[in-house]
Protein backbone atom coordinates (compact mmCIF):
# COMPACT_ATOMS: atom_id res chain seq x y z
CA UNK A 1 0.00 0.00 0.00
CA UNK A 2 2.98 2.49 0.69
CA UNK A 3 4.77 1.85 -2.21
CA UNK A 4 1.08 2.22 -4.40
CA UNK A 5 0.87 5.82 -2.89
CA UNK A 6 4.64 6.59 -3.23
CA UNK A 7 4.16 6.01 -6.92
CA UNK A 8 0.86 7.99 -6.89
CA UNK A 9 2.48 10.91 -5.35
CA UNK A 10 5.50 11.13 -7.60
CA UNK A 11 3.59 10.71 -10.67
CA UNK A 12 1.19 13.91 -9.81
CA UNK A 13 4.04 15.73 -9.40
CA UNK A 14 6.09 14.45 -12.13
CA UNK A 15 2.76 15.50 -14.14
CA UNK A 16 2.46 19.22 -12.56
CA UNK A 17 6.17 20.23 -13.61
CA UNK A 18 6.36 22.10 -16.35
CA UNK A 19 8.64 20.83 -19.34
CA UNK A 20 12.01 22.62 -19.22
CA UNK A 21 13.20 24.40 -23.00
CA UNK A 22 16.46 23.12 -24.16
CA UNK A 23 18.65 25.56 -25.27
CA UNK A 24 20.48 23.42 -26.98
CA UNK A 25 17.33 22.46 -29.12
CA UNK A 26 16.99 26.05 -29.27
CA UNK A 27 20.49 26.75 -30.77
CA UNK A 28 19.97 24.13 -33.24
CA UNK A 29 16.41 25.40 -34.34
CA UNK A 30 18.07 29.15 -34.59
CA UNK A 31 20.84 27.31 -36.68
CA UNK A 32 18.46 25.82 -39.02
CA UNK A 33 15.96 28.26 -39.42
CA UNK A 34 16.93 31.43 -38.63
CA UNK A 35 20.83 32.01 -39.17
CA UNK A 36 20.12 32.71 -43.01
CA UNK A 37 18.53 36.04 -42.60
CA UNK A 38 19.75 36.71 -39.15
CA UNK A 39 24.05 35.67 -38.97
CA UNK A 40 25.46 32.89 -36.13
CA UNK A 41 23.88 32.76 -33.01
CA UNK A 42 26.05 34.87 -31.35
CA UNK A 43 24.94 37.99 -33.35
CA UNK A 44 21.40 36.96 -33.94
CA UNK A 45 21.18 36.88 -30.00
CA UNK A 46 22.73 40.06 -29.32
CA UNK A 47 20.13 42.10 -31.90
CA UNK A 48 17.89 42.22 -28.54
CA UNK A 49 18.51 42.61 -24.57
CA UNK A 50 16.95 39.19 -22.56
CA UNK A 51 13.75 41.50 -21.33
CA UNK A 52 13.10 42.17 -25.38
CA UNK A 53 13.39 38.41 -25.98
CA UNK A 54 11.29 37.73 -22.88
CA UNK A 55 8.69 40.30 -23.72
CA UNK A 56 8.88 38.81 -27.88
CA UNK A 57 7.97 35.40 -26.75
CA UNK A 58 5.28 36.02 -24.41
CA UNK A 59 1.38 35.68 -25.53
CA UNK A 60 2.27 32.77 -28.01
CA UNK A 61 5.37 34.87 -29.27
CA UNK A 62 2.83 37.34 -30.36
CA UNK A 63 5.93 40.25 -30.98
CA UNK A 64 7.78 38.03 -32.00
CA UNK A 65 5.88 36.93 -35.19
CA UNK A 66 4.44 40.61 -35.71
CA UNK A 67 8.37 41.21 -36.50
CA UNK A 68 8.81 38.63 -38.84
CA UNK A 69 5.25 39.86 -40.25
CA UNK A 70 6.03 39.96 -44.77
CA UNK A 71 9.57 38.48 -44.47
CA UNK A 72 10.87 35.05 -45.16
CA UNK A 73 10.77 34.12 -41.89
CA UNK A 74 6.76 34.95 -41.81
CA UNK A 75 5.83 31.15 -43.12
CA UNK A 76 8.28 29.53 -40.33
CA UNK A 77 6.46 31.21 -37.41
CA UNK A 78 3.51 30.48 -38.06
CA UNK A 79 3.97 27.05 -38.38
CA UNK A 80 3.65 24.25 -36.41
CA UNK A 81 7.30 23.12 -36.33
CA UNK A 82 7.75 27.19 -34.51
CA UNK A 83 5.52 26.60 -31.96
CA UNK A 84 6.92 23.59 -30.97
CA UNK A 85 10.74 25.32 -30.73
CA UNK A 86 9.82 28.27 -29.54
CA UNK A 87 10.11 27.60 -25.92
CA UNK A 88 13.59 26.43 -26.45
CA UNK A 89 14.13 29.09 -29.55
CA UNK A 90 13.13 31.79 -27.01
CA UNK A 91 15.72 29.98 -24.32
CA UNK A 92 18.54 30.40 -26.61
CA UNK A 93 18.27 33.51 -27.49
CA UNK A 94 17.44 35.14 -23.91
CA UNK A 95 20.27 33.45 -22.78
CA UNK A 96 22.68 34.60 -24.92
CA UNK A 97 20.62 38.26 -25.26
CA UNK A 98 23.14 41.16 -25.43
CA UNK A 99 22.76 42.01 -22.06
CA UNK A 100 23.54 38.38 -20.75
CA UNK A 101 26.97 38.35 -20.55
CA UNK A 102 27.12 34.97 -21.91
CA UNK A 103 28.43 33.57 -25.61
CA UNK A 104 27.38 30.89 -27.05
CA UNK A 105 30.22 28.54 -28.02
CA UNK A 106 29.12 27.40 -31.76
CA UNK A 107 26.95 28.99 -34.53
């Protein structure tokens, strides 16, 4: 009977944490889909402070897509494969946001 509630207990709160971004997914969807029109990571990063990113990813990445609103990136963020790397798209680049301090090693 412990052992059945042990198990019940960890799997609620396995299910209540959220799923962590991978910034290293992140890096890799930047590299892929974004680097064309935007240079390596470590400048396409740096066009915007880690509040900007934050504030370009929030409500669904809302600012985000109204920047990318009649370019060639327009069809990628509004697609399904964007949605699902945007939380580790948006990761990446706050991380490595010009006001991080940090440098990504590759890209």
């Amino acid at each position: 009977m412990l052992q059945k509630t042990i198990f019940v207990v960890l799997a609620l709160a396995l299910s209540i944490i959220p799923a962590q971004a991978d910034i290293k997914k992140g890096s890799k969807a930047y590299l892929k889909q974004c680097k064309k029109c935007h240079g390596n990571g470590t400048k396409g990063a740096s066009m915007k402070s880690q509040a900007e990113w934050n504030e370009a990813f929030a409500d669904n990445a809302k600012v985000f897509k109204q920047w990318h609103a009649g370019t060639k990136g327009e069809k990628y963020v509004s697609s399904k494969k964007f949605s699902k790397f945007a939380p580790h798209l948006k990761d990446f680049l706050h991380e490595y946001g010009n006001d991080s301090g940090n440098v990504p090693s590759c890209g």
